[in-house]
Each structure stands twice: as C-alpha cells, then as structure tokens.
PDB file of N, CA and C in Angstrom:
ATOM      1  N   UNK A   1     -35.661  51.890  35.970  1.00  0.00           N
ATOM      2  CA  UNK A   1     -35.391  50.751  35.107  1.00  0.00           C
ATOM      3  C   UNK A   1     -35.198  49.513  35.989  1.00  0.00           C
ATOM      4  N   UNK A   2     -36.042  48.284  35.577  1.00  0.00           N
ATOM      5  CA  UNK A   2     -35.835  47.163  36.538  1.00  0.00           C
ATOM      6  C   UNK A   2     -34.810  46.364  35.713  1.00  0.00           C
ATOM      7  N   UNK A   3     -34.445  45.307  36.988  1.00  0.00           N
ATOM      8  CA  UNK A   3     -33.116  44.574  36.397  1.00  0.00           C
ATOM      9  C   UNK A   3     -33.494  43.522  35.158  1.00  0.00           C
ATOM     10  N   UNK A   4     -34.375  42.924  35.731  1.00  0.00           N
ATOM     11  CA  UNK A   4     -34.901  42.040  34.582  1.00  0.00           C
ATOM     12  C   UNK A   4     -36.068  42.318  33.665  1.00  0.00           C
ATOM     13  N   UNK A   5     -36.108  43.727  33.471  1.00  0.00           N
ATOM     14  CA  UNK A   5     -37.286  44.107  31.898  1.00  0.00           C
ATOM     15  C   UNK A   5     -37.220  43.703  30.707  1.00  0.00           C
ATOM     16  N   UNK A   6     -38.052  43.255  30.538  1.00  0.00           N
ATOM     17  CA  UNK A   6     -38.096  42.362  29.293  1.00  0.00           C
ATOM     18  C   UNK A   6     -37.966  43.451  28.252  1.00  0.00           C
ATOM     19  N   UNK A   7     -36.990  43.131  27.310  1.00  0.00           N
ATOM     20  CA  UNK A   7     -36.457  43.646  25.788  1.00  0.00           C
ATOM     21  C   UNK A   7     -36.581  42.928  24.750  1.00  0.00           C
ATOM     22  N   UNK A   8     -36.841  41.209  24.624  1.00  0.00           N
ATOM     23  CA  UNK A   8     -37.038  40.773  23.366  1.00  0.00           C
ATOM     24  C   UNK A   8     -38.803  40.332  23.083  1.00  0.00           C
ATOM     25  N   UNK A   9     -38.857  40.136  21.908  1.00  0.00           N
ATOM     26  CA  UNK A   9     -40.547  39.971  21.568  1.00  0.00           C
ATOM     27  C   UNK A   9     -39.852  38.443  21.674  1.00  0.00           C
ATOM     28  N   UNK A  10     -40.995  37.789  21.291  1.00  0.00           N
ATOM     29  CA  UNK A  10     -41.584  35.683  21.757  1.00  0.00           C
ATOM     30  C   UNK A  10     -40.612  35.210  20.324  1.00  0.00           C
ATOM     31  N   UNK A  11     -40.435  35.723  19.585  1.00  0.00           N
ATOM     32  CA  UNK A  11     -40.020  35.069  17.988  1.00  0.00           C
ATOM     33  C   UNK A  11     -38.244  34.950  18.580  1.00  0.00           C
ATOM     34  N   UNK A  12     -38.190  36.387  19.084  1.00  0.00           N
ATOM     35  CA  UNK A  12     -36.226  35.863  19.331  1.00  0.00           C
ATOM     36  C   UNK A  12     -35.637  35.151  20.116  1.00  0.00           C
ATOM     37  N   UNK A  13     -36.833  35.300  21.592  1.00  0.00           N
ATOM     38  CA  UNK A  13     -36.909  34.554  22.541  1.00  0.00           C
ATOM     39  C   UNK A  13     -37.080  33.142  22.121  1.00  0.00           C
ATOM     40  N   UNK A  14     -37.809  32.650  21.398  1.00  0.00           N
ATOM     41  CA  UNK A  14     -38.013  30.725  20.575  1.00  0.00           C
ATOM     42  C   UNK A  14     -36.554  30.673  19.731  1.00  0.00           C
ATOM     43  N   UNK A  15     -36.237  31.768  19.092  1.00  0.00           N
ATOM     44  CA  UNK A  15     -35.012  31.726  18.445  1.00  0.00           C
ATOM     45  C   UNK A  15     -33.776  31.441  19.577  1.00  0.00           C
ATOM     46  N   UNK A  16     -33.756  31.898  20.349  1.00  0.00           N
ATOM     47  CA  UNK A  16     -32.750  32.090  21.215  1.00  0.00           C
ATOM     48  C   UNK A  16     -32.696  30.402  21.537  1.00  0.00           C
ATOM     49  N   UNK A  17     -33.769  30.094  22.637  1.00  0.00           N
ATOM     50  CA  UNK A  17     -33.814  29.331  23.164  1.00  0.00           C
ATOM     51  C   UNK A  17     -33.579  28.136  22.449  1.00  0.00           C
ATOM     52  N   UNK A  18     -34.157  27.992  21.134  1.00  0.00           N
ATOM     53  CA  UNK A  18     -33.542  26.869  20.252  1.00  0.00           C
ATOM     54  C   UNK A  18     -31.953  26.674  19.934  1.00  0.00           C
ATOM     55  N   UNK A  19     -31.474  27.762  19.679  1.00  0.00           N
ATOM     56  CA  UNK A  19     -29.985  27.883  19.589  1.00  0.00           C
ATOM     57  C   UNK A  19     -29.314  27.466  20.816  1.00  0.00           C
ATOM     58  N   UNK A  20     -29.316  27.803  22.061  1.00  0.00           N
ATOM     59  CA  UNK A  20     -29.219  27.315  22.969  1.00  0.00           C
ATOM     60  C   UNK A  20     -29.342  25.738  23.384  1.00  0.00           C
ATOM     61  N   UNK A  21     -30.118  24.907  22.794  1.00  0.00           N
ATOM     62  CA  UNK A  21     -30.257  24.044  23.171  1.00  0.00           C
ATOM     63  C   UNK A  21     -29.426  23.345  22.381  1.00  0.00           C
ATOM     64  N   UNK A  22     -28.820  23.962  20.918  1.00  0.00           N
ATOM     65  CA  UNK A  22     -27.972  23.038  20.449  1.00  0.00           C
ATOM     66  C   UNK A  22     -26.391  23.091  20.628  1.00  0.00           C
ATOM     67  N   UNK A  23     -26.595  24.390  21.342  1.00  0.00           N
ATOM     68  CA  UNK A  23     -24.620  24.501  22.286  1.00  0.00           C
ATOM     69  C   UNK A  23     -24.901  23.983  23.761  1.00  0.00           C
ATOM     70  N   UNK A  24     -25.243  23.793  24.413  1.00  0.00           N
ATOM     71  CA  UNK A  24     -25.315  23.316  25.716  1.00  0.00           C
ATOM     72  C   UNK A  24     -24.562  21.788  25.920  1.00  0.00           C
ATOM     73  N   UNK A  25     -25.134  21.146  24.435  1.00  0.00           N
ATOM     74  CA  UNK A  25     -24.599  19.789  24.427  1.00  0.00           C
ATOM     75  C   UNK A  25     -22.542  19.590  24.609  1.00  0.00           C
ATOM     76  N   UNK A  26     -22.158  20.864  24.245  1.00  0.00           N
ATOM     77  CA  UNK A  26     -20.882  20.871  24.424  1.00  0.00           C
ATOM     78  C   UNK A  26     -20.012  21.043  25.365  1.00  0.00           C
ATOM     79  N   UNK A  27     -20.839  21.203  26.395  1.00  0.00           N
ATOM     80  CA  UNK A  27     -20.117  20.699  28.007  1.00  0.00           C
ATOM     81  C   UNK A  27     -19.904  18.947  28.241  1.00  0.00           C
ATOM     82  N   UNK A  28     -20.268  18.194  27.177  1.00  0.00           N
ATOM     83  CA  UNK A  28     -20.527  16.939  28.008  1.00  0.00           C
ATOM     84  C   UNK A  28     -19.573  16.065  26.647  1.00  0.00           C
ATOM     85  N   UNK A  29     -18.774  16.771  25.443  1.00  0.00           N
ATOM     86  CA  UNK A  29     -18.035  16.199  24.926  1.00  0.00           C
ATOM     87  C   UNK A  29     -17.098  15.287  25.796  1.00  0.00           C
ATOM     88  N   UNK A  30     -16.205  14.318  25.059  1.00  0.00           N
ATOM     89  CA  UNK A  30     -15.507  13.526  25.478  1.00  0.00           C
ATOM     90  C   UNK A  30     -13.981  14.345  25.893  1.00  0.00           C
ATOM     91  N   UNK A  31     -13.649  15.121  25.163  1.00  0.00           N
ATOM     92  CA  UNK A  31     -12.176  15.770  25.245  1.00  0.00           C
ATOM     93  C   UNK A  31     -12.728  17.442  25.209  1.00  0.00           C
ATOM     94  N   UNK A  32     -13.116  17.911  26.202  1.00  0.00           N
ATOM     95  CA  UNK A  32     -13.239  19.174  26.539  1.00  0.00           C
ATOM     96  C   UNK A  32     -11.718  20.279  26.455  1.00  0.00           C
ATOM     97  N   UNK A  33     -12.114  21.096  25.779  1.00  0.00           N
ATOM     98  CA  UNK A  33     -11.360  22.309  25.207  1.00  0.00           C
ATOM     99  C   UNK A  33     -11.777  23.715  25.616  1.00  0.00           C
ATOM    100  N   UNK A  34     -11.209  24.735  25.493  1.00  0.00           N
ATOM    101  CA  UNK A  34     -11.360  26.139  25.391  1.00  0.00           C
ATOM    102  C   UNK A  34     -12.394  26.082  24.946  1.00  0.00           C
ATOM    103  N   UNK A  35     -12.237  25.611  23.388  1.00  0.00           N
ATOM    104  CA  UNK A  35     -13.452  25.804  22.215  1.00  0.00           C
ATOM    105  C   UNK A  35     -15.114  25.628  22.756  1.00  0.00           C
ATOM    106  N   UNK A  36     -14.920  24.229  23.420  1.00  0.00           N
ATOM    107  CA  UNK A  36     -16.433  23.681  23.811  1.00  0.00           C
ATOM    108  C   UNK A  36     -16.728  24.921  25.020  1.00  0.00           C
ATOM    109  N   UNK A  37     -15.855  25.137  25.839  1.00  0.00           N
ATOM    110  CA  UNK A  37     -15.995  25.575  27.157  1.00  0.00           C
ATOM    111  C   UNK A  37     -17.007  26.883  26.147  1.00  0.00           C
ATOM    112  N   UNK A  38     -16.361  27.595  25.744  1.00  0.00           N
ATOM    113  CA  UNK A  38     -16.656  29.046  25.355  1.00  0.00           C
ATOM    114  C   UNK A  38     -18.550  28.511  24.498  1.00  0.00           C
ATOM    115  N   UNK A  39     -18.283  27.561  23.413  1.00  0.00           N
ATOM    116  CA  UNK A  39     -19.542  27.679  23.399  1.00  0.00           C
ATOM    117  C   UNK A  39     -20.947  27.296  24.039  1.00  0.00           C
ATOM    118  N   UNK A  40     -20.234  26.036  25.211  1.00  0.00           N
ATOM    119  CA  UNK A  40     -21.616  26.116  25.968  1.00  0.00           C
ATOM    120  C   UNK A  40     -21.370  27.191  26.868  1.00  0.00           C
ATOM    121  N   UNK A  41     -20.918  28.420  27.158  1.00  0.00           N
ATOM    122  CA  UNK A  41     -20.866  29.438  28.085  1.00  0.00           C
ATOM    123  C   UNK A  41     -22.139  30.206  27.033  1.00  0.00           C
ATOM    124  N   UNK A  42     -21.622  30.578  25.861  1.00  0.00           N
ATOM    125  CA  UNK A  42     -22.417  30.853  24.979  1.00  0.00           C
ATOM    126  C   UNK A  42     -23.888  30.633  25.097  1.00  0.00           C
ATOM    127  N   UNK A  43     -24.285  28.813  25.059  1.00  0.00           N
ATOM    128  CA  UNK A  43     -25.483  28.477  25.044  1.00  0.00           C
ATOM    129  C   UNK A  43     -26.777  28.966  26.596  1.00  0.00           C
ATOM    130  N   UNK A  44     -25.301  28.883  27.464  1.00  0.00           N
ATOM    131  CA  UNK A  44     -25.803  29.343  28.763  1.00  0.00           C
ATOM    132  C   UNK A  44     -26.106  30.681  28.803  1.00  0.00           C
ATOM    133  N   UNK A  45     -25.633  31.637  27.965  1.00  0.00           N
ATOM    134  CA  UNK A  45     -26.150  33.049  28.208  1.00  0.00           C
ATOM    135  C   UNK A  45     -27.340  33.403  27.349  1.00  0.00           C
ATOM    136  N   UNK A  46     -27.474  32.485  26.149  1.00  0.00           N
ATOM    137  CA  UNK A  46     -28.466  32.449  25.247  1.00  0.00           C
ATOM    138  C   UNK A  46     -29.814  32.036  26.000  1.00  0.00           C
ATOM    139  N   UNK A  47     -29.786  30.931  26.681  1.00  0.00           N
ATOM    140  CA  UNK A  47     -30.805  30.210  27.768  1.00  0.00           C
ATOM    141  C   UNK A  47     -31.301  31.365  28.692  1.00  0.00           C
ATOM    142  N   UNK A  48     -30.157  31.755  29.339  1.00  0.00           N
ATOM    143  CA  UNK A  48     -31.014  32.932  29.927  1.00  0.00           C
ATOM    144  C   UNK A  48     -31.735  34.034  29.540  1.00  0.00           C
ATOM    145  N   UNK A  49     -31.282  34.742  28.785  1.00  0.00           N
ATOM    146  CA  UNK A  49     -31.770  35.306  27.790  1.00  0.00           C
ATOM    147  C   UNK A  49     -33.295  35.267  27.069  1.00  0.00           C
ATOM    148  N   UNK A  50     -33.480  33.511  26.400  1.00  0.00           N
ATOM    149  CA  UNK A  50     -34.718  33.205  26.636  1.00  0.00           C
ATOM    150  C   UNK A  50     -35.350  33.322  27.341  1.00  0.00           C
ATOM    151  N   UNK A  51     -35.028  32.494  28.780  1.00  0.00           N
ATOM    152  CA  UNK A  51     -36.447  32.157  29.609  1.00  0.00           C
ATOM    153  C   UNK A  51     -36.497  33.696  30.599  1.00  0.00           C
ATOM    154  N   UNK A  52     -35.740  34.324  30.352  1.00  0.00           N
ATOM    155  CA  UNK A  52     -35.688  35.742  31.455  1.00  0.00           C
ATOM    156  C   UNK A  52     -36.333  36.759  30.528  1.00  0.00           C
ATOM    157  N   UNK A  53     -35.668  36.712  29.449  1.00  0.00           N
ATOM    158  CA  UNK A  53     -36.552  38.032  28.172  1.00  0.00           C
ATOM    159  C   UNK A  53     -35.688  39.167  28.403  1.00  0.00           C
ATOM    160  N   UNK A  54     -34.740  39.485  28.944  1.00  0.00           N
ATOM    161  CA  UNK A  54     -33.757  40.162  28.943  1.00  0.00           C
ATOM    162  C   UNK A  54     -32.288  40.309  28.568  1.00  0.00           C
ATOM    163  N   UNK A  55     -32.268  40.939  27.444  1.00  0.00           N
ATOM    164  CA  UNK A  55     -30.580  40.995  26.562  1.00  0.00           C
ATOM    165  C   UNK A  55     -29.711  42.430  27.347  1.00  0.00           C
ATOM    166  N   UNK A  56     -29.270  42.352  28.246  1.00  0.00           N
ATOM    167  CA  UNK A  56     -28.277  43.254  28.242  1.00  0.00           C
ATOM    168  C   UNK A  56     -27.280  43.721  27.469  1.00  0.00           C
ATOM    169  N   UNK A  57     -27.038  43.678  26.171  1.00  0.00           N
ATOM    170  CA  UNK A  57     -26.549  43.941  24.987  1.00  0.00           C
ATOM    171  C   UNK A  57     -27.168  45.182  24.485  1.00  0.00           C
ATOM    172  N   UNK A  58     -28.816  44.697  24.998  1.00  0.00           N
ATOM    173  CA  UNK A  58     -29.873  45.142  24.095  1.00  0.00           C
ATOM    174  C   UNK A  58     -30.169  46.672  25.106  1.00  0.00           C
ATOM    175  N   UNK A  59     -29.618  46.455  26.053  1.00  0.00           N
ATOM    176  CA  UNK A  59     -30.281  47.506  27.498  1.00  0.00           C
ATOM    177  C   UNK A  59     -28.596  47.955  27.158  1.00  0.00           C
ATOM    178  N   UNK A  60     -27.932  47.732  27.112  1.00  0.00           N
ATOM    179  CA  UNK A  60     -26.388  48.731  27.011  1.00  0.00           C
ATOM    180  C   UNK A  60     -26.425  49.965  25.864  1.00  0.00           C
ATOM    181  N   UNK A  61     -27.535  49.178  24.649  1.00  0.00           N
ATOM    182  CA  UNK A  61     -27.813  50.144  23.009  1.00  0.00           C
ATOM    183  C   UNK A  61     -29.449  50.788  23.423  1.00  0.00           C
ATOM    184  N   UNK A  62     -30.120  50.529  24.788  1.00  0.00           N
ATOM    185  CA  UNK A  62     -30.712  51.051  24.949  1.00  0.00           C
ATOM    186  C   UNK A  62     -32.509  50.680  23.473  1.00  0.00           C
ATOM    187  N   UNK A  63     -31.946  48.825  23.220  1.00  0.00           N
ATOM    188  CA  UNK A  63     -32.809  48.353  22.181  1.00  0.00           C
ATOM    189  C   UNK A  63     -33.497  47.473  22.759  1.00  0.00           C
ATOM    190  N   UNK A  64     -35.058  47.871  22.412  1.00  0.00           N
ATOM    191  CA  UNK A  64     -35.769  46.951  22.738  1.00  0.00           C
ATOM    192  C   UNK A  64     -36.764  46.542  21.722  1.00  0.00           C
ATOM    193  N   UNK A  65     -37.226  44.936  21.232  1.00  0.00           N
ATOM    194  CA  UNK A  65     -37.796  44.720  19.889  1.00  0.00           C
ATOM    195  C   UNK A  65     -39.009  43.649  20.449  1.00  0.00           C
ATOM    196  N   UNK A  66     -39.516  44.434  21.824  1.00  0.00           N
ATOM    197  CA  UNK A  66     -40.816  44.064  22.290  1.00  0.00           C
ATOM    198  C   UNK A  66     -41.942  44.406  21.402  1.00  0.00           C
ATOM    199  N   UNK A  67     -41.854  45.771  20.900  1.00  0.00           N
ATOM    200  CA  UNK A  67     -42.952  46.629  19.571  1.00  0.00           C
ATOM    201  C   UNK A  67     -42.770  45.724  18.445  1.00  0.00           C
ATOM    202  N   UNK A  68     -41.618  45.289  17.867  1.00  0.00           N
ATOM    203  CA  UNK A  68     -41.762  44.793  16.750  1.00  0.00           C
ATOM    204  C   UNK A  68     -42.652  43.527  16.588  1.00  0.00           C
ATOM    205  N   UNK A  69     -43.288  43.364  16.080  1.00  0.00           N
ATOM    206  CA  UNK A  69     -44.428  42.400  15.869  1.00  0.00           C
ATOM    207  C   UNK A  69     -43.850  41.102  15.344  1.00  0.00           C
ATOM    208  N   UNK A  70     -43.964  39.781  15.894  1.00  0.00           N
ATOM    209  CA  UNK A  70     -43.628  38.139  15.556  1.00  0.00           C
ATOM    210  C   UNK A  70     -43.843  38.241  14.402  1.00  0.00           C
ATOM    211  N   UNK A  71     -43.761  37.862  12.979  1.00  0.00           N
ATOM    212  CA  UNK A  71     -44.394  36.974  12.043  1.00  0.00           C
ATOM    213  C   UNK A  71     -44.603  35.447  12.183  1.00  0.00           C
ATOM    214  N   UNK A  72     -46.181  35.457  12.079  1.00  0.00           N
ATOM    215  CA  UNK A  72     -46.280  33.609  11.879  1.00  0.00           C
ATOM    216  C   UNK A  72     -48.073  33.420  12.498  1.00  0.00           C
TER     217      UNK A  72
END
C-alpha cells in the first residue's frame, strides 16, 4: 500500500476542493478565535485531500470511491 494512493473519484475531489476554498478565508479574519483557527485547519486538510486524492479516513475504513462513476 503506497502512502499517497489515490481513494477519491474527480466529483469529490472538485467537491472537496471547492469547500476548501471557502474555509481557508478564515485565517485572515480580523479577531481570530479557536473557532476560525479550527475551520481553516479544516479547509487545509480538505485542500489536501483534493489536490493529493487521498482521504485517510477513507484508507482507515479501508474505502475507496475511485469505481464509483462522476455524474455529469
């Protein structure tokens, strides 16, 4: 098993990566909190996730939804 094998198909990966781009913005609030901290940590693990194609969530349940086919 390699470290970085790809586990998600292109649809969760665009999903991901979009979500990501809209928590990231919360490192650069004016009055930084726990709250922001945690969700751009969030956006940052989502980002990777995208551009790497690897969910370790997904490799811990031993799930991979490369077979499942995009719609669109």
């Amino acid at each position: 098993m390699k470290l970085f094998e790809t586990n998600q198909n292109s649809a969760e990966r665009v999903t991901r990566f979009v979500i990501s781009i809209f928590l990231l913005p919360s490192f650069f609030i004016p009055e930084p909190s726990w709250y922001a901290t945690l969700v751009g940590s969030v956006g940052c693990v989502l980002l990777f996730n995208a551009v790497v194609g690897t969910c370790y969530i997904y490799r811990l349940f031993r799930a991979n939804t490369c077979d499942i086919p995009s719609k669109g």
